[in-house]
C-alpha atoms as a PDB file:
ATOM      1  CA  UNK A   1     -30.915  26.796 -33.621  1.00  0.00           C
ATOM      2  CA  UNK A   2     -28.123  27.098 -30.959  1.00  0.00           C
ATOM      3  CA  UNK A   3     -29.011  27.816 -27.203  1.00  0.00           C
ATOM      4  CA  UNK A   4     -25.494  28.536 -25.195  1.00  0.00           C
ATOM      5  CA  UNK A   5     -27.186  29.096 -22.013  1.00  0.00           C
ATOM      6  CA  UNK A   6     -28.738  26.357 -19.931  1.00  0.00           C
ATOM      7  CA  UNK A   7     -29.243  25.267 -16.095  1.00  0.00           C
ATOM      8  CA  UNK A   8     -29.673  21.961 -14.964  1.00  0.00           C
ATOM      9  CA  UNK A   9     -30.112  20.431 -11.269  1.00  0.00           C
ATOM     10  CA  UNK A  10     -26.517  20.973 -11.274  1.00  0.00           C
ATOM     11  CA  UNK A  11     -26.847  24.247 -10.942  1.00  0.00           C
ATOM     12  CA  UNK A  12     -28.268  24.973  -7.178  1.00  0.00           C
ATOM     13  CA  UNK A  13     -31.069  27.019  -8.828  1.00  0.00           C
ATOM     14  CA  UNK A  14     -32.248  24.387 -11.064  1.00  0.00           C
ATOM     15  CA  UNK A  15     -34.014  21.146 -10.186  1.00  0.00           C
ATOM     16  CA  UNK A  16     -34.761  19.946 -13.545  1.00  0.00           C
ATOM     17  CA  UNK A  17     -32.624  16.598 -14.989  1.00  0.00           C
ATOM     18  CA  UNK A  18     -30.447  16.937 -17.440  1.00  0.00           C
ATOM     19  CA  UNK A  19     -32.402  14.450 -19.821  1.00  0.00           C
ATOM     20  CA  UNK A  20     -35.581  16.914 -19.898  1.00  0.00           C
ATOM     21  CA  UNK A  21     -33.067  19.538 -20.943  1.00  0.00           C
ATOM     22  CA  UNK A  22     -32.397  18.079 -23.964  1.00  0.00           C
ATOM     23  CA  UNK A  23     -35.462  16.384 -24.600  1.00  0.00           C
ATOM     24  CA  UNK A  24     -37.087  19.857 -24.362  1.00  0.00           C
ATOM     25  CA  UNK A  25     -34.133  21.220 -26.830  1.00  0.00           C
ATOM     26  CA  UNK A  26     -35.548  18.667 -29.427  1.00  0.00           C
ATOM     27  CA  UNK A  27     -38.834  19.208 -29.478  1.00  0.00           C
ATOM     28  CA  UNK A  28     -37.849  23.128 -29.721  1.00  0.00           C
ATOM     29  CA  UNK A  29     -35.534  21.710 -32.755  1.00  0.00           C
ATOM     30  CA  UNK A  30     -32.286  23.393 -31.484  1.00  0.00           C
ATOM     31  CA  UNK A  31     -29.162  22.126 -33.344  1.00  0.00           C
ATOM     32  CA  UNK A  32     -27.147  22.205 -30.157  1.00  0.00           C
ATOM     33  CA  UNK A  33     -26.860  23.262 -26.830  1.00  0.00           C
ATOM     34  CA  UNK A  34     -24.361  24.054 -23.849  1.00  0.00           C
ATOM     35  CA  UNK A  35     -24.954  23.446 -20.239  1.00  0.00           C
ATOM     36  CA  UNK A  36     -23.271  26.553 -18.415  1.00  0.00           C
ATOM     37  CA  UNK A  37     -24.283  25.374 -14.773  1.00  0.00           C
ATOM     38  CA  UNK A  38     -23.175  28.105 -12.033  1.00  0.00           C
ATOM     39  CA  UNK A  39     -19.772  28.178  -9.722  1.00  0.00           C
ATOM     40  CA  UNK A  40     -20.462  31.385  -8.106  1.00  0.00           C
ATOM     41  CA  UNK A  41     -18.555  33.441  -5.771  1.00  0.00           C
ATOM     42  CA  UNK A  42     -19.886  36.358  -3.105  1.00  0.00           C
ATOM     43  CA  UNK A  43     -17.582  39.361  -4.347  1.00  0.00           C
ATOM     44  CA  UNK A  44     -17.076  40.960  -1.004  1.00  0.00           C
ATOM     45  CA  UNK A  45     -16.906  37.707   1.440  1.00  0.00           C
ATOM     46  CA  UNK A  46     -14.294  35.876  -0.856  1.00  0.00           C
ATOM     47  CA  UNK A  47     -17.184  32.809  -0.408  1.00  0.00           C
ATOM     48  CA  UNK A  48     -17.686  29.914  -3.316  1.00  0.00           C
ATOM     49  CA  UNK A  49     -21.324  30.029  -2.323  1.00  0.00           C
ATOM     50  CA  UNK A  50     -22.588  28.226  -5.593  1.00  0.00           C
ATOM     51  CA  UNK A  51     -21.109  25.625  -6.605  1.00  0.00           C
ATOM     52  CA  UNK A  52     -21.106  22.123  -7.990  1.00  0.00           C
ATOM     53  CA  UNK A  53     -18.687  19.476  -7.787  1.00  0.00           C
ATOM     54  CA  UNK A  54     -16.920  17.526 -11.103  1.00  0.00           C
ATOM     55  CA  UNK A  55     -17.499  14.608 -10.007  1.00  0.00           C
ATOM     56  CA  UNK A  56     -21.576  15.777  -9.662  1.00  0.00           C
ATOM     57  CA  UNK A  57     -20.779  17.530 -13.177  1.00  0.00           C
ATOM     58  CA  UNK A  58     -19.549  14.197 -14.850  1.00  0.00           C
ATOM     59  CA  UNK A  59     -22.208  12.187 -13.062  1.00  0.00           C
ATOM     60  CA  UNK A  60     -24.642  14.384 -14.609  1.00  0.00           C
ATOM     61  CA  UNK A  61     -23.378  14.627 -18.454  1.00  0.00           C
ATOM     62  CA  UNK A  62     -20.791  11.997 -19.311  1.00  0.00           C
ATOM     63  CA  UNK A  63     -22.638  10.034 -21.738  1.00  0.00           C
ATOM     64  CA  UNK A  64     -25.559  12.564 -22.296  1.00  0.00           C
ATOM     65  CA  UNK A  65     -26.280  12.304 -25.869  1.00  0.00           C
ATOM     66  CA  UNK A  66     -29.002  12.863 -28.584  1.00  0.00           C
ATOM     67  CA  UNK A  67     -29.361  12.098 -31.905  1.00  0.00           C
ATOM     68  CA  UNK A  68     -30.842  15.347 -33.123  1.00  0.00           C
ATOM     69  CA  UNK A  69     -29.000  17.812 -30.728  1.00  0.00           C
ATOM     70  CA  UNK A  70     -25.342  18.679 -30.463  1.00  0.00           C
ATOM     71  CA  UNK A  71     -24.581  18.795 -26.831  1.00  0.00           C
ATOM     72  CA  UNK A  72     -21.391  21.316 -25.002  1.00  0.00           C
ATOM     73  CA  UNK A  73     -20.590  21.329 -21.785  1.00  0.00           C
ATOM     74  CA  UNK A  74     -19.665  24.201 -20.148  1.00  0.00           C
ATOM     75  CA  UNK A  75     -19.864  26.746 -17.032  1.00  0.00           C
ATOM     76  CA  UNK A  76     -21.213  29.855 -15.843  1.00  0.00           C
ATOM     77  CA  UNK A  77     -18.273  31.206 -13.650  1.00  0.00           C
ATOM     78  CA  UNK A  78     -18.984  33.936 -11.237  1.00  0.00           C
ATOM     79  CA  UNK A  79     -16.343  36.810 -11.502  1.00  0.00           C
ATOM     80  CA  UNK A  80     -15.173  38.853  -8.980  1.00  0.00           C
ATOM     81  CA  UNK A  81     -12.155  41.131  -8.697  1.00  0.00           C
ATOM     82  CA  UNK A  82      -9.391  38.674  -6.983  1.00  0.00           C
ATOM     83  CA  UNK A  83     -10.875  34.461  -7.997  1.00  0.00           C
ATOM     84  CA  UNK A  84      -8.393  34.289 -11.185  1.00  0.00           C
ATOM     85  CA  UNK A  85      -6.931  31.810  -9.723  1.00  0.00           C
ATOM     86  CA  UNK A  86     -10.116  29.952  -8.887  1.00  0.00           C
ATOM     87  CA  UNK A  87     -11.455  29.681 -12.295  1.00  0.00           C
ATOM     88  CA  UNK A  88      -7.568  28.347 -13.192  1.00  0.00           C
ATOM     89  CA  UNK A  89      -7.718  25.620 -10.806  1.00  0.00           C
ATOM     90  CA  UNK A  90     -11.605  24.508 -12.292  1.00  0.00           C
ATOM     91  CA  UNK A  91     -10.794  24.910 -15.560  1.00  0.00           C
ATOM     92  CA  UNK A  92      -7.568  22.149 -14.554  1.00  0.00           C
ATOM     93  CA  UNK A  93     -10.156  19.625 -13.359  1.00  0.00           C
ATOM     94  CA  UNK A  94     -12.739  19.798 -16.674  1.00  0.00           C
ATOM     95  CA  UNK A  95     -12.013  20.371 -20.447  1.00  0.00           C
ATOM     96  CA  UNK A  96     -15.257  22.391 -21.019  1.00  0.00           C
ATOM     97  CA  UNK A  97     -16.323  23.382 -24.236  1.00  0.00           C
ATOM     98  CA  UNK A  98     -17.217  26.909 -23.005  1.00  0.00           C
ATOM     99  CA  UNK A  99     -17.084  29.204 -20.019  1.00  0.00           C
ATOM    100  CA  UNK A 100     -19.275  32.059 -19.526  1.00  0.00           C
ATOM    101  CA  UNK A 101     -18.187  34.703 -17.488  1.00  0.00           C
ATOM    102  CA  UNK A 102     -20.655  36.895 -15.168  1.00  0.00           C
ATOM    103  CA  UNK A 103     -20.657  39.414 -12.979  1.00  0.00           C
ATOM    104  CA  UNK A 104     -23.713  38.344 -10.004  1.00  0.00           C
ATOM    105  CA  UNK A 105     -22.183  40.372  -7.414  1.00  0.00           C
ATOM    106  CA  UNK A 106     -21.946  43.875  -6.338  1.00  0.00           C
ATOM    107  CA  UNK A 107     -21.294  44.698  -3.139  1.00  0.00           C
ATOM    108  CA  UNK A 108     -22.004  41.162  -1.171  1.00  0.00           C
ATOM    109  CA  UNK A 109     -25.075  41.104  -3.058  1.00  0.00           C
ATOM    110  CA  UNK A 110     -26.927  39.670  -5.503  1.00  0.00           C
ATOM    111  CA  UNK A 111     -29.215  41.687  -7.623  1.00  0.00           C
ATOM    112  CA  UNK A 112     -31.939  39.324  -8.290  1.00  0.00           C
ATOM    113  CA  UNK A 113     -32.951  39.177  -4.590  1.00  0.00           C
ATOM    114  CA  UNK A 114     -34.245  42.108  -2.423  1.00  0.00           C
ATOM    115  CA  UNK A 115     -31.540  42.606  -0.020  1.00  0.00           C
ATOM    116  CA  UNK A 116     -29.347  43.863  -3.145  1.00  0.00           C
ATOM    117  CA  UNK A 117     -32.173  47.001  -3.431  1.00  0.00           C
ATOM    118  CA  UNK A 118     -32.407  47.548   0.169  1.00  0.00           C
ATOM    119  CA  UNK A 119     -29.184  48.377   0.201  1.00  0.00           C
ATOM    120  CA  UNK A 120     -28.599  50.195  -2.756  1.00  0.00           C
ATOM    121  CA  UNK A 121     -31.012  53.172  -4.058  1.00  0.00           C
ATOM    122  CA  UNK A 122     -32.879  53.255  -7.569  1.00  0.00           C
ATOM    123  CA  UNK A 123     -30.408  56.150  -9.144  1.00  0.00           C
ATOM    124  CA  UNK A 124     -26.963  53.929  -7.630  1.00  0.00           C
ATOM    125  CA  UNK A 125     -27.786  50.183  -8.057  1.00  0.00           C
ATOM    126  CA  UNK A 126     -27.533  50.541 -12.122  1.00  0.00           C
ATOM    127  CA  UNK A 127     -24.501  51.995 -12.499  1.00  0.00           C
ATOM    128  CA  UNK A 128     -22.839  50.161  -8.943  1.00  0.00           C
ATOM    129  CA  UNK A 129     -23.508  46.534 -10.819  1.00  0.00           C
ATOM    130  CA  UNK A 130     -22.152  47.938 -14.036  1.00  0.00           C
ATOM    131  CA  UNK A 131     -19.205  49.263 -12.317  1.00  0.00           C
ATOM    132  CA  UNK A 132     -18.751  46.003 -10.417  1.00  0.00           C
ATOM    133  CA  UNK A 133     -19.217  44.802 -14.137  1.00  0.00           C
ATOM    134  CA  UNK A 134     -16.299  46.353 -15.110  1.00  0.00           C
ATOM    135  CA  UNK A 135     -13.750  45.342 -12.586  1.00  0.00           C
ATOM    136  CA  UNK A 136     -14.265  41.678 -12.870  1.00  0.00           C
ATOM    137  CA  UNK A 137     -13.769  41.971 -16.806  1.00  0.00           C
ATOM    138  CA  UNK A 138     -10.734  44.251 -16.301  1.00  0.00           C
ATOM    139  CA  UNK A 139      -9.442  41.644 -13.732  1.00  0.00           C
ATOM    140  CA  UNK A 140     -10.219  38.714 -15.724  1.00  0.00           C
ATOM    141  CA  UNK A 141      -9.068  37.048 -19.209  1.00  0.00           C
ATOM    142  CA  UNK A 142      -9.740  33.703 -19.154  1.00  0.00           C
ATOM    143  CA  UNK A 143     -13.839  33.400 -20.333  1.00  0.00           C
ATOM    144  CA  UNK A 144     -15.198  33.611 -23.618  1.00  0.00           C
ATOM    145  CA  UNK A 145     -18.136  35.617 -23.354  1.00  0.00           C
ATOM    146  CA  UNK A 146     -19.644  37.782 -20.855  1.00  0.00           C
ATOM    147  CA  UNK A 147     -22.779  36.738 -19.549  1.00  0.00           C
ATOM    148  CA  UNK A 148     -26.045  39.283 -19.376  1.00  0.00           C
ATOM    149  CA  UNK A 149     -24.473  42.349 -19.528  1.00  0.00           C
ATOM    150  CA  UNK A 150     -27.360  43.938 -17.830  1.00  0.00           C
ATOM    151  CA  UNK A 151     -28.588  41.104 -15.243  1.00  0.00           C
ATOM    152  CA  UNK A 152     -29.039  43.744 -12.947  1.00  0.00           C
ATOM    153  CA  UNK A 153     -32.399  44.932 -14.264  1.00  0.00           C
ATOM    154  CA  UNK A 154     -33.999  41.480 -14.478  1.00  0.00           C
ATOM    155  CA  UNK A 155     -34.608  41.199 -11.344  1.00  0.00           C
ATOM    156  CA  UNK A 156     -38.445  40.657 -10.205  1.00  0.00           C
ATOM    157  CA  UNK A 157     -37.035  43.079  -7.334  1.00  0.00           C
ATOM    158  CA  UNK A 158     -36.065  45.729  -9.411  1.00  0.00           C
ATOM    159  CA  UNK A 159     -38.424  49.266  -8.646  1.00  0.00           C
ATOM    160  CA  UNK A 160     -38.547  50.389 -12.442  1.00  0.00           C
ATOM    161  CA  UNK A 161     -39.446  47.070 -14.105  1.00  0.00           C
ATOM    162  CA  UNK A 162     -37.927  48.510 -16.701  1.00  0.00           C
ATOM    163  CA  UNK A 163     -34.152  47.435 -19.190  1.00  0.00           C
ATOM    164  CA  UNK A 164     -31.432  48.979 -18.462  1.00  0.00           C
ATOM    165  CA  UNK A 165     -30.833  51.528 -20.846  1.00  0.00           C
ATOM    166  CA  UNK A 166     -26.979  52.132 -22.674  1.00  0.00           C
ATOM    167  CA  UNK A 167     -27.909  55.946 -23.520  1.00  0.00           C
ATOM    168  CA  UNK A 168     -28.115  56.333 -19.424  1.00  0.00           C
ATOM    169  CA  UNK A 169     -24.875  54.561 -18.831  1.00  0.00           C
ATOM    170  CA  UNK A 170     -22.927  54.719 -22.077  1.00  0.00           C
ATOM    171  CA  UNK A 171     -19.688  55.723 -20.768  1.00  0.00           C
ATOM    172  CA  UNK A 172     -19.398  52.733 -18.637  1.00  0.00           C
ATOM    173  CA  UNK A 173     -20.962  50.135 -20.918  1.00  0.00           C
ATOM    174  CA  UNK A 174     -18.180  51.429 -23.897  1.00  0.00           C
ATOM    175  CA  UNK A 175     -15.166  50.927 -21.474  1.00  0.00           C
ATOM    176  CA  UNK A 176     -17.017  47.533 -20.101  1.00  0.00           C
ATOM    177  CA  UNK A 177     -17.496  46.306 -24.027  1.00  0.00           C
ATOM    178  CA  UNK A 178     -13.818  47.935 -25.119  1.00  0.00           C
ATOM    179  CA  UNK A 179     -12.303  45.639 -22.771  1.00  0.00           C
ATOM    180  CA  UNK A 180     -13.603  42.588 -23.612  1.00  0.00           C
ATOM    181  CA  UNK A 181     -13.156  43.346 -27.453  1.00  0.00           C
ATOM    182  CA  UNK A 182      -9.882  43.977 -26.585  1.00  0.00           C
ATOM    183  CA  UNK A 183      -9.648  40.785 -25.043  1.00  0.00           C
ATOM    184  CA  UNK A 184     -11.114  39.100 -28.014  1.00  0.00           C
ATOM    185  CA  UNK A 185     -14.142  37.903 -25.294  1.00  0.00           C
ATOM    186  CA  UNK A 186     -17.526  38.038 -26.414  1.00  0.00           C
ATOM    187  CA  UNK A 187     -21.166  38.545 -25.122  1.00  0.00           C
ATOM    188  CA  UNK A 188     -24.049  36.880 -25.157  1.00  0.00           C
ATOM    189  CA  UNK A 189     -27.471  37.886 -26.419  1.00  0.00           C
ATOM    190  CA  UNK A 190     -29.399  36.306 -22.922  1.00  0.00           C
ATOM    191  CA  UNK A 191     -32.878  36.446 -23.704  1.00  0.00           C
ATOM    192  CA  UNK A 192     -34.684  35.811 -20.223  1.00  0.00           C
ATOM    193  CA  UNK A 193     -35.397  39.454 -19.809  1.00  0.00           C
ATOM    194  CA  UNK A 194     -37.704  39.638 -22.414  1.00  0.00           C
ATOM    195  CA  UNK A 195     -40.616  38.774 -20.206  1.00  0.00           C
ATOM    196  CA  UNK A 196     -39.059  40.072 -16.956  1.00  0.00           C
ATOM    197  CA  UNK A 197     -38.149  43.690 -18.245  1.00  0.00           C
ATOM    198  CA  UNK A 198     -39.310  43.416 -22.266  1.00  0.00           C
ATOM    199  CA  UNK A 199     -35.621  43.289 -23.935  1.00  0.00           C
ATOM    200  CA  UNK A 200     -32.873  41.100 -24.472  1.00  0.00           C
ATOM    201  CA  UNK A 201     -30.187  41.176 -21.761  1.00  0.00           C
ATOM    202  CA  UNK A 202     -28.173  43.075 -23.115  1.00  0.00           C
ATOM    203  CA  UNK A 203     -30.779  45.117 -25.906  1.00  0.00           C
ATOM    204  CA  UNK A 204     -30.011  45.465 -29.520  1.00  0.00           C
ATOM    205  CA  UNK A 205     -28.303  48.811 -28.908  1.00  0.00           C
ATOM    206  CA  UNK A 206     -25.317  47.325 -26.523  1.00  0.00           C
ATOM    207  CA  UNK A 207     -24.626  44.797 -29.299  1.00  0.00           C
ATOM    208  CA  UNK A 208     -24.425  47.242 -31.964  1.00  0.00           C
ATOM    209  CA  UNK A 209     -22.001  49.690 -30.199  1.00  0.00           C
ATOM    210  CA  UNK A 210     -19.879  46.178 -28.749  1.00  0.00           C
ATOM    211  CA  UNK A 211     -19.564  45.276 -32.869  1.00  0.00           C
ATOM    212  CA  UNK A 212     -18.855  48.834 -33.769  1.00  0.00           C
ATOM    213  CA  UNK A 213     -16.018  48.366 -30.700  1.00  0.00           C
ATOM    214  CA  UNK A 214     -14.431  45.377 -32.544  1.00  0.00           C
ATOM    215  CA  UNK A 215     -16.039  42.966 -30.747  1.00  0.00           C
ATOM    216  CA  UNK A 216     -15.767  40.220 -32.563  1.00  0.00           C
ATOM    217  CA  UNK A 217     -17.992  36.742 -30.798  1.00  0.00           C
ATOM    218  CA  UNK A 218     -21.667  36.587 -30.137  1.00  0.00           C
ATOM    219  CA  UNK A 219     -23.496  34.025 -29.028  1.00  0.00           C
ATOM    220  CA  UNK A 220     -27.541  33.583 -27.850  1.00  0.00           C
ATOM    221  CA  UNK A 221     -28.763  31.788 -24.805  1.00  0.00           C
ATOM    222  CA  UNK A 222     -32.141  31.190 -22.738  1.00  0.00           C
ATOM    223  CA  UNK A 223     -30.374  30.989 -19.351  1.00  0.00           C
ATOM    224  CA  UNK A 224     -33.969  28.043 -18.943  1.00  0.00           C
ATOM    225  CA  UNK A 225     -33.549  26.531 -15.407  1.00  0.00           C
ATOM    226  CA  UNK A 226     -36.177  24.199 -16.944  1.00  0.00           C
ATOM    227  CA  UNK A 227     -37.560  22.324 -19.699  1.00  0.00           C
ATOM    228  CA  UNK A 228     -40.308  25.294 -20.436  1.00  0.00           C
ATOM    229  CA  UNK A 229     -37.881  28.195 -20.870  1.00  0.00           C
ATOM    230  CA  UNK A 230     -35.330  26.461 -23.357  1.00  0.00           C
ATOM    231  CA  UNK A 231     -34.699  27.865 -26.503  1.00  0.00           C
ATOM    232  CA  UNK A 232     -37.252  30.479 -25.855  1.00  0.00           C
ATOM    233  CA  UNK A 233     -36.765  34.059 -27.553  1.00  0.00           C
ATOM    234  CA  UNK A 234     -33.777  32.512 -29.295  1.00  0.00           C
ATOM    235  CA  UNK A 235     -34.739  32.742 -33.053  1.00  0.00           C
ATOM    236  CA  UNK A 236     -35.565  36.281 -32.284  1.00  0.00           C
ATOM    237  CA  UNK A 237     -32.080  36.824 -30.752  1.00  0.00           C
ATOM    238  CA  UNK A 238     -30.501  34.930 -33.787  1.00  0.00           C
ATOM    239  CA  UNK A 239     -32.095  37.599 -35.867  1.00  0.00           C
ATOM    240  CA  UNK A 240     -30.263  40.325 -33.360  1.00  0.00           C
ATOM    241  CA  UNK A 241     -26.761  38.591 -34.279  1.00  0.00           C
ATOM    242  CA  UNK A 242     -27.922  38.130 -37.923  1.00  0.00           C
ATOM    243  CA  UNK A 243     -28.207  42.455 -38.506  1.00  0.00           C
ATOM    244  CA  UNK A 244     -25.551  43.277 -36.437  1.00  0.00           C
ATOM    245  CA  UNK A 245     -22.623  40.643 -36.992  1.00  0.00           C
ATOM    246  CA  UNK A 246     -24.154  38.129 -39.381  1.00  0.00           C
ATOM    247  CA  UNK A 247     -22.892  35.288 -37.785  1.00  0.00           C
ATOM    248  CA  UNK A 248     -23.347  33.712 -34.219  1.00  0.00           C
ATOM    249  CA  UNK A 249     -20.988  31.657 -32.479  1.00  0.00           C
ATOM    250  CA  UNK A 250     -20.879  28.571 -30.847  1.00  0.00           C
ATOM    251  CA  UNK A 251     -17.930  26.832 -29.029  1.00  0.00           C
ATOM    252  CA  UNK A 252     -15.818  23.431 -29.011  1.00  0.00           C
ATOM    253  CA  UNK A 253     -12.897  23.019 -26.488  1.00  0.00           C
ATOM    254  CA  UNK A 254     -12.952  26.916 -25.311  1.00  0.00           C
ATOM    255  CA  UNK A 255     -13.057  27.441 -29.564  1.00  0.00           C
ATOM    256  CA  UNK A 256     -15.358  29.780 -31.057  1.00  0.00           C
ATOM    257  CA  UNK A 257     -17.167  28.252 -34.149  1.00  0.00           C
ATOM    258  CA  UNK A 258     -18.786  31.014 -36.492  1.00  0.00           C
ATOM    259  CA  UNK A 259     -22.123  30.667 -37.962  1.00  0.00           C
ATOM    260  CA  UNK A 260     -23.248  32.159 -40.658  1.00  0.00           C
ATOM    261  CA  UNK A 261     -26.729  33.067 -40.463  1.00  0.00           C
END
């Protein structure tokens, strides 16, 4: 129905056109989509290391339509601990729709590559991400949701192959989820750890204890850097958001939109 997680080429991990997007989100028969392309930031060398230009960004979407498929624009901003003012000067230069907020770095490094685990052992690089996690949402107010709560286990790098579990991190996941109900910021139900690490990112137990926290917006994405990927898992992560909130959200002009489902 709704997939509030999508890559194109403007993304610098994503070579596949726009156009294909969408196409692909019809023939899945999505009801709309967002792009959330990256502007990334190294957390430790104050770097923009992934980024797009608006002037790439408008090139790419101004005038992207469909008939059958609602189409958002928005971002997926890199936090760190000191770019607030960063994400105030893009969010001057483009009205998006939606801005996802996620934590890639830990560290000076990124957990989907190896470098991050050669660096950091199995029983700390969990729990260092998450705390990471928790600074940049503490630091931060101005995203809706928070992206992957758990990237760091998705990783094709990662020694366990396995989720990461809430019961072995609770205490930092509750004060993580606190703040952004607190906030009034969401989460998303990602679902391109399903067939990376065989859950949702984050797992039906995070969302449960984030609603039972008064968090209050939920919304479901692929994160597809291509045409194959989008809108997959999502009806399965619609029926997450269905048991646990009943509703999911989508967003217009930084606007959450509630669903019921």
């Amino acid at each position: 129905m709704f997939d509030y997680h999508l890559h194109s080429r403007v993304s610098f991990d994503s070579a596949c056109a726009p156009e294909d997007i969408v196409s692909a989100a019809e023939k899945a028969g999505l009801k709309e989509i967002c792009f959330t392309d990256h502007y990334d930031f190294n957390d430790v060398y104050r770097d923009k290391i992934d980024i797009f230009t608006i002037s790439d960004y408008q090139a790419a979407y101004e005038g992207l339509a469909s008939q059958n498929v609602k189409i958002r624009r928005g971002v997926e901003f890199g936090l760190t601990t000191w770019n607030q003012n960063e994400l105030g000067e893009l969010l001057k230069k483009y009205d998006f729709d939606f801005v996802i907020g996620s934590a890639h770095y830990a560290g000076g490094y990124d957990p989907y590559f190896k470098e991050f685990w050669t660096h950091n052992g199995i029983d700390t690089a969990f729990e260092r991400h998450l705390l990471q996690s928790l600074e940049c949402v503490k630091a931060h107010n101005n995203f809706d949701v928070l992206g992957h709560l758990n990237y760091v286990c998705k990783s094709a790098h990662n020694p366990t192959g396995k989720p990461l579990y809430y019961s072995d991190y609770a205490d930092i996941c509750d004060e993580i989820m606190k703040t952004l109900a607190d906030k009034g910021i969401g989460m998303e139900i990602n679902t391109s750890g399903v067939d990376r690490v065989g859950d949702f990112l984050p797992s039906i137990d995070f969302i449960k204890r984030f609603r039972s926290l008064g968090g209050e917006i939920i919304t479901v994405g692929s994160d597809a850097h291509d045409g194959a990927r989008v809108g997959q898992y999502i009806n399965e992560a619609l029926e997450i958001a269905k048991e646990v909130f009943g509703y999911v959200c989508t967003f217009e002009k930084r606007k959450p939109i509630f669903h019921k489902l």
